[in-house]
PDB file of N, CA and C in Angstrom:
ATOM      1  N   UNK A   1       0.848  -1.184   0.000  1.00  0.00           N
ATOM      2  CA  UNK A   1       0.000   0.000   0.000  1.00  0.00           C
ATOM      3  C   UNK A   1       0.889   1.241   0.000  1.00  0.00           C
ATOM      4  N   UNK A   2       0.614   2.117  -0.979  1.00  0.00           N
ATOM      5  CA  UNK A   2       1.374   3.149  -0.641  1.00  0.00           C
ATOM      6  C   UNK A   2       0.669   4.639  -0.029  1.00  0.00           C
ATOM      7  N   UNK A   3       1.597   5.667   0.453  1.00  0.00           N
ATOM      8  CA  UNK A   3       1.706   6.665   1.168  1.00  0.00           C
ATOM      9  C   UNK A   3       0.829   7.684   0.955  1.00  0.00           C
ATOM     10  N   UNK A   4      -0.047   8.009   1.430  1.00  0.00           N
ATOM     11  CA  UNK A   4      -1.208   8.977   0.996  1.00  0.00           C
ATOM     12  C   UNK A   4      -0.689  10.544   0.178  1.00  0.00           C
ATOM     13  N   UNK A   5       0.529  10.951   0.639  1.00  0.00           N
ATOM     14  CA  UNK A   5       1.149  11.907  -0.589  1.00  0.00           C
ATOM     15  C   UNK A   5       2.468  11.229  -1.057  1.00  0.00           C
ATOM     16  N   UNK A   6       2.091  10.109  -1.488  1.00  0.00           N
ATOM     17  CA  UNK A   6       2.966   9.491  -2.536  1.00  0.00           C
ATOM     18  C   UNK A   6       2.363   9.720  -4.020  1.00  0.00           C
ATOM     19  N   UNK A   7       3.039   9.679  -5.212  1.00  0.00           N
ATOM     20  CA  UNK A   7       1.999  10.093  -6.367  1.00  0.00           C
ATOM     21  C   UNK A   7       1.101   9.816  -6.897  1.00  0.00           C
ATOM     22  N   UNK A   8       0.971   8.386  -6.481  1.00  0.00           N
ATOM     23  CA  UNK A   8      -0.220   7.378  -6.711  1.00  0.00           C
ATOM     24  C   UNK A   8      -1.566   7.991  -6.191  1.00  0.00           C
ATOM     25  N   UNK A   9      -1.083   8.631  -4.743  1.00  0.00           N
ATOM     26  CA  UNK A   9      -2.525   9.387  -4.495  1.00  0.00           C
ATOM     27  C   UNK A   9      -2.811  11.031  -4.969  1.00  0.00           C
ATOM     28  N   UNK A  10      -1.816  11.437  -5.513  1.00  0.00           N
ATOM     29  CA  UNK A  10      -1.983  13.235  -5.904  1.00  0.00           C
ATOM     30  C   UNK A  10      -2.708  13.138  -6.562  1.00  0.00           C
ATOM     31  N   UNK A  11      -3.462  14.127  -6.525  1.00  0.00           N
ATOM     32  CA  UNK A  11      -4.727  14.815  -7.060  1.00  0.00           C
ATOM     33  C   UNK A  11      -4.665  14.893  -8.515  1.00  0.00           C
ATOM     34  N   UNK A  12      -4.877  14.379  -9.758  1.00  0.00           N
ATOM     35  CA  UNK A  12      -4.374  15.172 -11.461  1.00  0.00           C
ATOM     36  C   UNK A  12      -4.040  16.458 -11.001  1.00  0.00           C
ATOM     37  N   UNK A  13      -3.034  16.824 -11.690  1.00  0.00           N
ATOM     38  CA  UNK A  13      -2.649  18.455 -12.091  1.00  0.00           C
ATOM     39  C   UNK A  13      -2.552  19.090 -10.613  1.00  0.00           C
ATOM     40  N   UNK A  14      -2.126  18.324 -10.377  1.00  0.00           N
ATOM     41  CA  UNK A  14      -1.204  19.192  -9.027  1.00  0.00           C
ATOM     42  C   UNK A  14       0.416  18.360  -8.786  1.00  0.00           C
ATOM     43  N   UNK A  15       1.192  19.389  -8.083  1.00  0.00           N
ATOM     44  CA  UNK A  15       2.275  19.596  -8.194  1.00  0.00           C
ATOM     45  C   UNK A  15       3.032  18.997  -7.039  1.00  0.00           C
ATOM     46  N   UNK A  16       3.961  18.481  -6.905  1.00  0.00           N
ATOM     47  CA  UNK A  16       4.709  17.666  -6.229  1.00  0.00           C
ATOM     48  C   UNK A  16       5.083  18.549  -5.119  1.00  0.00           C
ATOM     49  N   UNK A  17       5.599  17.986  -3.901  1.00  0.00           N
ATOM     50  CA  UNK A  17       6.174  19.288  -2.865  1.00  0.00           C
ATOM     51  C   UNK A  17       7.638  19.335  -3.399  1.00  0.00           C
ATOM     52  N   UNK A  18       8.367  18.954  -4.107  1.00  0.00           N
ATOM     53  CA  UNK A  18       9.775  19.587  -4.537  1.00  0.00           C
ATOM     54  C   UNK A  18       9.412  20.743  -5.867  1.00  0.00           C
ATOM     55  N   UNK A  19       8.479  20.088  -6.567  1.00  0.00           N
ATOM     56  CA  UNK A  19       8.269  20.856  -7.842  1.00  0.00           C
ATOM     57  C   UNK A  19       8.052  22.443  -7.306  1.00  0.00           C
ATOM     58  N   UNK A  20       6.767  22.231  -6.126  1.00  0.00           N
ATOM     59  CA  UNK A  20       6.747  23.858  -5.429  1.00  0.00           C
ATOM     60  C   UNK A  20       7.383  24.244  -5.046  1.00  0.00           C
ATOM     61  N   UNK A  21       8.182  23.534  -4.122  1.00  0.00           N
ATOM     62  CA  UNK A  21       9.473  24.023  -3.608  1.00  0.00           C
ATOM     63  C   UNK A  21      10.149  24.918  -4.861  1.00  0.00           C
ATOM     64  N   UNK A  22      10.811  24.556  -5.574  1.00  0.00           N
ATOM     65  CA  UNK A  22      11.301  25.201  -6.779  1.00  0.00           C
ATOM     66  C   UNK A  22      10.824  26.183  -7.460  1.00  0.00           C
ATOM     67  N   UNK A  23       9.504  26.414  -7.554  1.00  0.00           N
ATOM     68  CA  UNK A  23       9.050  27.364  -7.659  1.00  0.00           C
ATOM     69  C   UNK A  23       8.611  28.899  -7.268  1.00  0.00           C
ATOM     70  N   UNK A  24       8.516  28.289  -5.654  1.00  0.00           N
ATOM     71  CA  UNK A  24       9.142  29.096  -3.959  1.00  0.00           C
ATOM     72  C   UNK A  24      10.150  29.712  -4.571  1.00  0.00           C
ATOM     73  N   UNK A  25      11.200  29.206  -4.704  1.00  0.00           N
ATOM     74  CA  UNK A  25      13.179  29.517  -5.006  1.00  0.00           C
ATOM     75  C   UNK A  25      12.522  30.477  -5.747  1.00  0.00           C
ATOM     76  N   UNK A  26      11.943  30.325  -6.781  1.00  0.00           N
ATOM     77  CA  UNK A  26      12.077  30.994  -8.286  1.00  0.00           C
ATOM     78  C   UNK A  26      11.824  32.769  -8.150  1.00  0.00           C
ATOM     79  N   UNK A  27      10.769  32.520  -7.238  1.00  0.00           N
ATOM     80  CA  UNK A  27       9.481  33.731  -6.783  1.00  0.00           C
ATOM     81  C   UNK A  27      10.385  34.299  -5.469  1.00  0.00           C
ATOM     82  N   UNK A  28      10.518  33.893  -4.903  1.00  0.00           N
ATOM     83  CA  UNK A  28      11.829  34.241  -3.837  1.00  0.00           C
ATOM     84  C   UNK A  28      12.985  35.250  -4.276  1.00  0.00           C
ATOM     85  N   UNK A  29      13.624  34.443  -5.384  1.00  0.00           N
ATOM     86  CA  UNK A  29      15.282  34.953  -6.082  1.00  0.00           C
ATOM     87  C   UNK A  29      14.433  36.021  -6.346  1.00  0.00           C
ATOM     88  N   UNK A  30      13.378  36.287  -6.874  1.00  0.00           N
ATOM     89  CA  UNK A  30      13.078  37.788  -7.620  1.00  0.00           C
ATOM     90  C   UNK A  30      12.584  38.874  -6.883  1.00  0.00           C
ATOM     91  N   UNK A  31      12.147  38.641  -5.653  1.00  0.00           N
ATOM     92  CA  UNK A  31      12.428  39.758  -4.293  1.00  0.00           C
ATOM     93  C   UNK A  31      13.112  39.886  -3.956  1.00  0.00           C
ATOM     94  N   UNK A  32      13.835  39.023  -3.688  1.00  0.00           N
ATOM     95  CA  UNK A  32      15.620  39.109  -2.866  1.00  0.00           C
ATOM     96  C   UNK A  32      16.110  40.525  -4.331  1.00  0.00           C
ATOM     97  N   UNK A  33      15.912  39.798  -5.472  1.00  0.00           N
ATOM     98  CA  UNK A  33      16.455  41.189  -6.775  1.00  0.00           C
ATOM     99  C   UNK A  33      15.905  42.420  -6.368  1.00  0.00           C
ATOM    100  N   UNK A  34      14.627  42.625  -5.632  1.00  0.00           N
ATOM    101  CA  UNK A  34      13.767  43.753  -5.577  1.00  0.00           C
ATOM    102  C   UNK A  34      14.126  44.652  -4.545  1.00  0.00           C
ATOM    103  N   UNK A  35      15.147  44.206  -3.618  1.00  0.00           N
ATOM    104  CA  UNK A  35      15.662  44.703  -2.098  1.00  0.00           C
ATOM    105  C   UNK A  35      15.176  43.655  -0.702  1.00  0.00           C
ATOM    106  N   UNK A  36      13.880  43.106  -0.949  1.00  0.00           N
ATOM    107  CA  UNK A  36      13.669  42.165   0.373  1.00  0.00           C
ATOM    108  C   UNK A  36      14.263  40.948   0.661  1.00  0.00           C
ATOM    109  N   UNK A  37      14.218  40.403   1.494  1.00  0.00           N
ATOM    110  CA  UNK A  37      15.012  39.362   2.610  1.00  0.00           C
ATOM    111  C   UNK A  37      14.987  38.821   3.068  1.00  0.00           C
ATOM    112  N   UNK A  38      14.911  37.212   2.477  1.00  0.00           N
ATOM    113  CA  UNK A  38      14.502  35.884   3.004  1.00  0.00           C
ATOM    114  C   UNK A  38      14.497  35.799   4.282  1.00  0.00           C
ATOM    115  N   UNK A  39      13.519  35.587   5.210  1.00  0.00           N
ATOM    116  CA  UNK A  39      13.449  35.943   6.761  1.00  0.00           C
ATOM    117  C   UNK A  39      13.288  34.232   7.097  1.00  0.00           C
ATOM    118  N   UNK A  40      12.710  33.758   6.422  1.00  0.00           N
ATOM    119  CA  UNK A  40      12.560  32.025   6.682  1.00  0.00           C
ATOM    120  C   UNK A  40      11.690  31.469   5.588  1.00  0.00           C
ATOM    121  N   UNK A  41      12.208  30.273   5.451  1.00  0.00           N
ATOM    122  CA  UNK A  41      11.833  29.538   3.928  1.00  0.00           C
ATOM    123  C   UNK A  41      11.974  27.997   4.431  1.00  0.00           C
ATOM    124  N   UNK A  42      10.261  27.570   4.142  1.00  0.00           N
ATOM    125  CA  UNK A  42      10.171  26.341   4.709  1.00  0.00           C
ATOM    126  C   UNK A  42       9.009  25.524   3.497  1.00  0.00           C
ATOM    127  N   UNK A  43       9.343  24.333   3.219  1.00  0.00           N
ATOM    128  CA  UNK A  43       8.868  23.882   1.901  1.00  0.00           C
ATOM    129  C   UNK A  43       8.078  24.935   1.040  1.00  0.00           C
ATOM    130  N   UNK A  44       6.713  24.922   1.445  1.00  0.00           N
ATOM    131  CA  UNK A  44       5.958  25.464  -0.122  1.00  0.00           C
ATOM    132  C   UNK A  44       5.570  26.612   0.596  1.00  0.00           C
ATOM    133  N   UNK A  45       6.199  27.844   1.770  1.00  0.00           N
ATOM    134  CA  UNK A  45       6.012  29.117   2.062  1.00  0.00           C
ATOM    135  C   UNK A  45       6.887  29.626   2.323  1.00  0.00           C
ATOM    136  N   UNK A  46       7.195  31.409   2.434  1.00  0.00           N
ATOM    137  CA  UNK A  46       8.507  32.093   2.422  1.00  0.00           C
ATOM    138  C   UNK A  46       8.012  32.952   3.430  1.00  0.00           C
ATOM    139  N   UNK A  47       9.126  33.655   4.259  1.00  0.00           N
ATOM    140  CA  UNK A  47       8.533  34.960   4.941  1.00  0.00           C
ATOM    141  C   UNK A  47       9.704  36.145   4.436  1.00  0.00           C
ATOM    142  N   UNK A  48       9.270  36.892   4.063  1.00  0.00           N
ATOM    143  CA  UNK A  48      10.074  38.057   3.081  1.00  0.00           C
ATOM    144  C   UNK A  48      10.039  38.932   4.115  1.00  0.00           C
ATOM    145  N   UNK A  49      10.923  39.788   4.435  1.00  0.00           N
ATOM    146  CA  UNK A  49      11.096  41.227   4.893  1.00  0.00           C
ATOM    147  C   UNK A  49      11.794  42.252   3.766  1.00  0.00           C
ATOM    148  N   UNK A  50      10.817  43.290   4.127  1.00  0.00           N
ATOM    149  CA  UNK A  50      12.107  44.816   3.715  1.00  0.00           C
ATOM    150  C   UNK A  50      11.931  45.907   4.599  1.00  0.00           C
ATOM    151  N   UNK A  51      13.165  46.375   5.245  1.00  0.00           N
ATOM    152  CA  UNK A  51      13.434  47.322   5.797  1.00  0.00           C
ATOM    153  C   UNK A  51      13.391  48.457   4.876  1.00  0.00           C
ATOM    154  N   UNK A  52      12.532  49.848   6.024  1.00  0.00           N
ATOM    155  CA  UNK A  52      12.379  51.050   4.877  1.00  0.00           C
ATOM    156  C   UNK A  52      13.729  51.947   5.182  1.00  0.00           C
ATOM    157  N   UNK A  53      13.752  52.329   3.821  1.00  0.00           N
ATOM    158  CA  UNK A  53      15.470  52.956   3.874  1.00  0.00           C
ATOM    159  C   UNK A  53      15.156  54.513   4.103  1.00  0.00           C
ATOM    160  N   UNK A  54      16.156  54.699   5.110  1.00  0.00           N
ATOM    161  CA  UNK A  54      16.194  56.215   5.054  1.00  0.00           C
ATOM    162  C   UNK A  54      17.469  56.985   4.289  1.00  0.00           C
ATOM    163  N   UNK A  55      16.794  58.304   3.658  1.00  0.00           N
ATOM    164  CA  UNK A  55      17.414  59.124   2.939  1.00  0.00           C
ATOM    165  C   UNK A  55      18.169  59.947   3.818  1.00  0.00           C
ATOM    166  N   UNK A  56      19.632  59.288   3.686  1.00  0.00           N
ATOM    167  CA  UNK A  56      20.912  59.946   4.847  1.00  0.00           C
ATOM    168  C   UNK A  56      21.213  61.185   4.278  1.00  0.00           C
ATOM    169  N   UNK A  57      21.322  61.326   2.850  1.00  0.00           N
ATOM    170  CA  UNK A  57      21.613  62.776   2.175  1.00  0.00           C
ATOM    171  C   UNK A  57      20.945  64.120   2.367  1.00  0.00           C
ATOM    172  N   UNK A  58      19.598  64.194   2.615  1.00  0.00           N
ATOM    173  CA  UNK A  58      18.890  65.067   3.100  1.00  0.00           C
ATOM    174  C   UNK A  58      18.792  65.219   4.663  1.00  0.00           C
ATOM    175  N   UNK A  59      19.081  64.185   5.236  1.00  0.00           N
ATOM    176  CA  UNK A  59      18.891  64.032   6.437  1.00  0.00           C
ATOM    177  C   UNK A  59      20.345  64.558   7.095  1.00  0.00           C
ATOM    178  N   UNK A  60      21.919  64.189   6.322  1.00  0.00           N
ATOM    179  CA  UNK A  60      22.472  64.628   6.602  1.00  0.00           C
ATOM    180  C   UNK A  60      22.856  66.730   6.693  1.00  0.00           C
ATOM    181  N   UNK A  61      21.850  66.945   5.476  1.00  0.00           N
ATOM    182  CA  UNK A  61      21.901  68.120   5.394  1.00  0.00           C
ATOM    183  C   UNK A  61      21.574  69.194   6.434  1.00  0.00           C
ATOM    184  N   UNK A  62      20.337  68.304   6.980  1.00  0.00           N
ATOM    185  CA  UNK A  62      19.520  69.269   7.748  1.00  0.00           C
ATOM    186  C   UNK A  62      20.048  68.903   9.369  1.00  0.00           C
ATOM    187  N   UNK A  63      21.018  67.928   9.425  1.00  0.00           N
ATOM    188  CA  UNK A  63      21.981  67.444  10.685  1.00  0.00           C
ATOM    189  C   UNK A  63      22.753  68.821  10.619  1.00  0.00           C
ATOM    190  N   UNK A  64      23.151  68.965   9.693  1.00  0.00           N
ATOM    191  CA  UNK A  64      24.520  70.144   9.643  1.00  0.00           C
ATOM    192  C   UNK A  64      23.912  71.644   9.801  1.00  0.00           C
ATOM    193  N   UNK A  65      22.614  71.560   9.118  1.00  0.00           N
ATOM    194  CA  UNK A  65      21.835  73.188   8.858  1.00  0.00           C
ATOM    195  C   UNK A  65      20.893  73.617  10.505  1.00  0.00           C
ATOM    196  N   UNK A  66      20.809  72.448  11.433  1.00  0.00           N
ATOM    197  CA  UNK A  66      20.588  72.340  12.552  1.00  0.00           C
ATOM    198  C   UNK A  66      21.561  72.606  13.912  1.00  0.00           C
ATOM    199  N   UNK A  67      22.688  72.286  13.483  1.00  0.00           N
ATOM    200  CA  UNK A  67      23.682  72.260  14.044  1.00  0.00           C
ATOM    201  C   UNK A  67      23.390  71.046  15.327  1.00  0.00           C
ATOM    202  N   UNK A  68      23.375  69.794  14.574  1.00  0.00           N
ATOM    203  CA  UNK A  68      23.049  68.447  14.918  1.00  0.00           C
ATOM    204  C   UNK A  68      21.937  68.380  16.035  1.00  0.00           C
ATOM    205  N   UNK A  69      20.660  69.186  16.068  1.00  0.00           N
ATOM    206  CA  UNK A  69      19.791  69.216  16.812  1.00  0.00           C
ATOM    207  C   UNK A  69      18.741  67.763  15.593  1.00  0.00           C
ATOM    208  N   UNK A  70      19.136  68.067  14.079  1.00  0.00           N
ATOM    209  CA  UNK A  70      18.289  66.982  13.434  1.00  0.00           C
ATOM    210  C   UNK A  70      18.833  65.121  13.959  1.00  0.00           C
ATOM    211  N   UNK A  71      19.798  65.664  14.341  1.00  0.00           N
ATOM    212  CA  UNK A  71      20.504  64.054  14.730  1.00  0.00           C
ATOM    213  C   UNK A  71      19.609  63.191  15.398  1.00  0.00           C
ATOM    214  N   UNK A  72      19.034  63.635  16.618  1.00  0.00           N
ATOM    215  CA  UNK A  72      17.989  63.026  17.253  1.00  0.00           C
ATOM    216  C   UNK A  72      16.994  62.422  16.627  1.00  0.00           C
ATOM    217  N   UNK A  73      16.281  63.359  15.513  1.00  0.00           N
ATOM    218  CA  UNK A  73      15.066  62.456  15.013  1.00  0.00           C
ATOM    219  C   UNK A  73      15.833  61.327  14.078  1.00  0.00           C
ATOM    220  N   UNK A  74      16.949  61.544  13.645  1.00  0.00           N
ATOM    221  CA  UNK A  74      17.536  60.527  12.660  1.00  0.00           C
ATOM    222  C   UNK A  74      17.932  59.607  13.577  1.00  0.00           C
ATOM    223  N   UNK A  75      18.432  59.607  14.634  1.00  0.00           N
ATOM    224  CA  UNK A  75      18.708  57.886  15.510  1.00  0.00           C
ATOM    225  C   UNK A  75      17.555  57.444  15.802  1.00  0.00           C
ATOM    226  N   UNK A  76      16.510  57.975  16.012  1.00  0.00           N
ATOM    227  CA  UNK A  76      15.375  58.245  16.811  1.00  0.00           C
ATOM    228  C   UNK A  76      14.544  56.956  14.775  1.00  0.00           C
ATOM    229  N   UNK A  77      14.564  57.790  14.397  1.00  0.00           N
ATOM    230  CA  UNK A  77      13.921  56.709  13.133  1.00  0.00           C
ATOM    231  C   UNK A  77      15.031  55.984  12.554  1.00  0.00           C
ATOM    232  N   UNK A  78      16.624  55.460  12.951  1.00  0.00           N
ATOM    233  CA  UNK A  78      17.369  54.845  12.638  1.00  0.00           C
ATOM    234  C   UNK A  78      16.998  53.278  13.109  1.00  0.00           C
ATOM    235  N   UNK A  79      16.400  53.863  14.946  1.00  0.00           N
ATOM    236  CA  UNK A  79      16.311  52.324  15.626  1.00  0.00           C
ATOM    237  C   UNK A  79      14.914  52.098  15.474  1.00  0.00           C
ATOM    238  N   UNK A  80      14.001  52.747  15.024  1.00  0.00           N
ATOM    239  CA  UNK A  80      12.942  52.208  14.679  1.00  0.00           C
ATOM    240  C   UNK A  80      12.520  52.222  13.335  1.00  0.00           C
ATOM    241  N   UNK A  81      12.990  51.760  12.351  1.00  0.00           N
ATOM    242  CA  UNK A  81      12.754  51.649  11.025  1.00  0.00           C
ATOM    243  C   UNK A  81      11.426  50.579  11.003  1.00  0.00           C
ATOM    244  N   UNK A  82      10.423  51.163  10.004  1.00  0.00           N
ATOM    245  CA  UNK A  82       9.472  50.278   9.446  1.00  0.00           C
ATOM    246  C   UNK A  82       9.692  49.093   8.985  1.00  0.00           C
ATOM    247  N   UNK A  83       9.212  47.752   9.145  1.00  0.00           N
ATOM    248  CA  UNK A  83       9.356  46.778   8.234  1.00  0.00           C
ATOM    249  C   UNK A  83       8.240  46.137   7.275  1.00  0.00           C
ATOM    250  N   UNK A  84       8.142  46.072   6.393  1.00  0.00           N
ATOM    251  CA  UNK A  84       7.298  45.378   5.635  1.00  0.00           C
ATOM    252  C   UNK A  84       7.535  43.852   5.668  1.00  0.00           C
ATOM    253  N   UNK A  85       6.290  43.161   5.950  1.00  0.00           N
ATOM    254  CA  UNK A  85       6.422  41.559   5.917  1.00  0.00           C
ATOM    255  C   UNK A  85       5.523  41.204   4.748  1.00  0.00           C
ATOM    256  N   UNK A  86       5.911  40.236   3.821  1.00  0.00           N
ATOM    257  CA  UNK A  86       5.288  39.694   2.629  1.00  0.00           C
ATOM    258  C   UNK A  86       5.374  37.606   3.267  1.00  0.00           C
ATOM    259  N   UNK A  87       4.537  37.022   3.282  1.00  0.00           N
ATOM    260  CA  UNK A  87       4.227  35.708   3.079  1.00  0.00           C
ATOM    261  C   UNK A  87       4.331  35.078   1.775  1.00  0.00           C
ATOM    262  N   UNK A  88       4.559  34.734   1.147  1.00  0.00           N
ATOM    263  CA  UNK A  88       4.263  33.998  -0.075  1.00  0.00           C
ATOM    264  C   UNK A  88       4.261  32.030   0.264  1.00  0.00           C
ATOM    265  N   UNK A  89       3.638  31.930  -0.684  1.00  0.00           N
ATOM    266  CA  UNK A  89       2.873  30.275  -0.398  1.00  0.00           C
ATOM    267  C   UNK A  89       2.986  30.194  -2.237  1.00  0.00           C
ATOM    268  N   UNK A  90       3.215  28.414  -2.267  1.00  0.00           N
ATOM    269  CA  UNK A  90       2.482  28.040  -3.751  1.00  0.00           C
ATOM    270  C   UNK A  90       1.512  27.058  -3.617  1.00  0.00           C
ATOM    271  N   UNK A  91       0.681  27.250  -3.892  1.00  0.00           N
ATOM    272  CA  UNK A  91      -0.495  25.998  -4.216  1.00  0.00           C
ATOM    273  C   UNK A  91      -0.488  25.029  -4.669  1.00  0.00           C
ATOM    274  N   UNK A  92      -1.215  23.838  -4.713  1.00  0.00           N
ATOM    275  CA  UNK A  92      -1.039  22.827  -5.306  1.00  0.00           C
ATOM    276  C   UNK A  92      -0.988  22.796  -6.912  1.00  0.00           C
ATOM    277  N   UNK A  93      -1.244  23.631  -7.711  1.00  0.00           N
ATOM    278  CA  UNK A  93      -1.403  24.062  -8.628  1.00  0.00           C
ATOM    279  C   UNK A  93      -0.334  24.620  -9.397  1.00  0.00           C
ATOM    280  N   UNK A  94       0.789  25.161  -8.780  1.00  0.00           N
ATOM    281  CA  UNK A  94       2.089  25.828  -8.678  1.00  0.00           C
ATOM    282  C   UNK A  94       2.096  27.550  -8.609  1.00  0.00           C
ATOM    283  N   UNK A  95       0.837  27.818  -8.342  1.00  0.00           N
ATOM    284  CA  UNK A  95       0.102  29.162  -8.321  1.00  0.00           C
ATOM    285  C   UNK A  95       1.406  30.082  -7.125  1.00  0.00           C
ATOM    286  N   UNK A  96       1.565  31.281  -7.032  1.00  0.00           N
ATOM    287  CA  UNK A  96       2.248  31.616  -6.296  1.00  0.00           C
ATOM    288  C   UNK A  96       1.339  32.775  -5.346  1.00  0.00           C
ATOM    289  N   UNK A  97       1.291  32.484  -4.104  1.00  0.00           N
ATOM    290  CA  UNK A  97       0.031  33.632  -3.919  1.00  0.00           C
ATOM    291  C   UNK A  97       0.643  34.445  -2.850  1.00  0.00           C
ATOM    292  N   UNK A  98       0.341  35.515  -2.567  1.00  0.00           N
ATOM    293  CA  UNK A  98       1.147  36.695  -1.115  1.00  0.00           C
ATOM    294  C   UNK A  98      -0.094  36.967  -0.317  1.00  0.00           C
ATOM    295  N   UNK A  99       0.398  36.905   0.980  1.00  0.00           N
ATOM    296  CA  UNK A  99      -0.503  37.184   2.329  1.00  0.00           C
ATOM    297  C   UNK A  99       0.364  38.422   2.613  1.00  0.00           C
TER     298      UNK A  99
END
């Protein structure tokens, strides 16, 4: 008798857990290109981060035009930077979907 997700029992037209897996990678590599950051990657779901970047050039300006009174709000939003979290999952289908 074989294994209830062995292939004998998959559904027609659905996709193996390595096949998704690979497809994960695929959809993955092309955020990692976009700036975000594999936070954890476990068979057929990802957890993506991106940290929001701050603009040091303007910020440095108004450090200097302050006479470093702007410094404060810049450490001040240095240690608390926004993060964006993205989920991604593939379906049995090889569908790629974001929470």
């Amino acid at each position: 008798m074989s294994h209830p997700t062995s292939p004998a029992h998959r559904i027609p037209g659905t996709l193996s857990e390595a096949q998704r897996a690979e497809i994960l990678n695929t959809a993955v590599a092309g955020y990692v290109r976009k700036g975000w950051a594999a936070e954890a990657i476990s068979g057929t779901q990802a957890v993506l981060v991106k940290t929001k970047r701050i603009g040091w050039f303007w910020n440095l300006i108004l450090v200097l035009i302050t006479a470093g009174l702007w410094l404060i709000y810049v450490v001040y939003r240095a240690l608390n930077r926004k993060q964006k979290r993205l989920v991604l999952f593939v379906d049995e289908r090889g569908q790629v979907h974001t929470r």
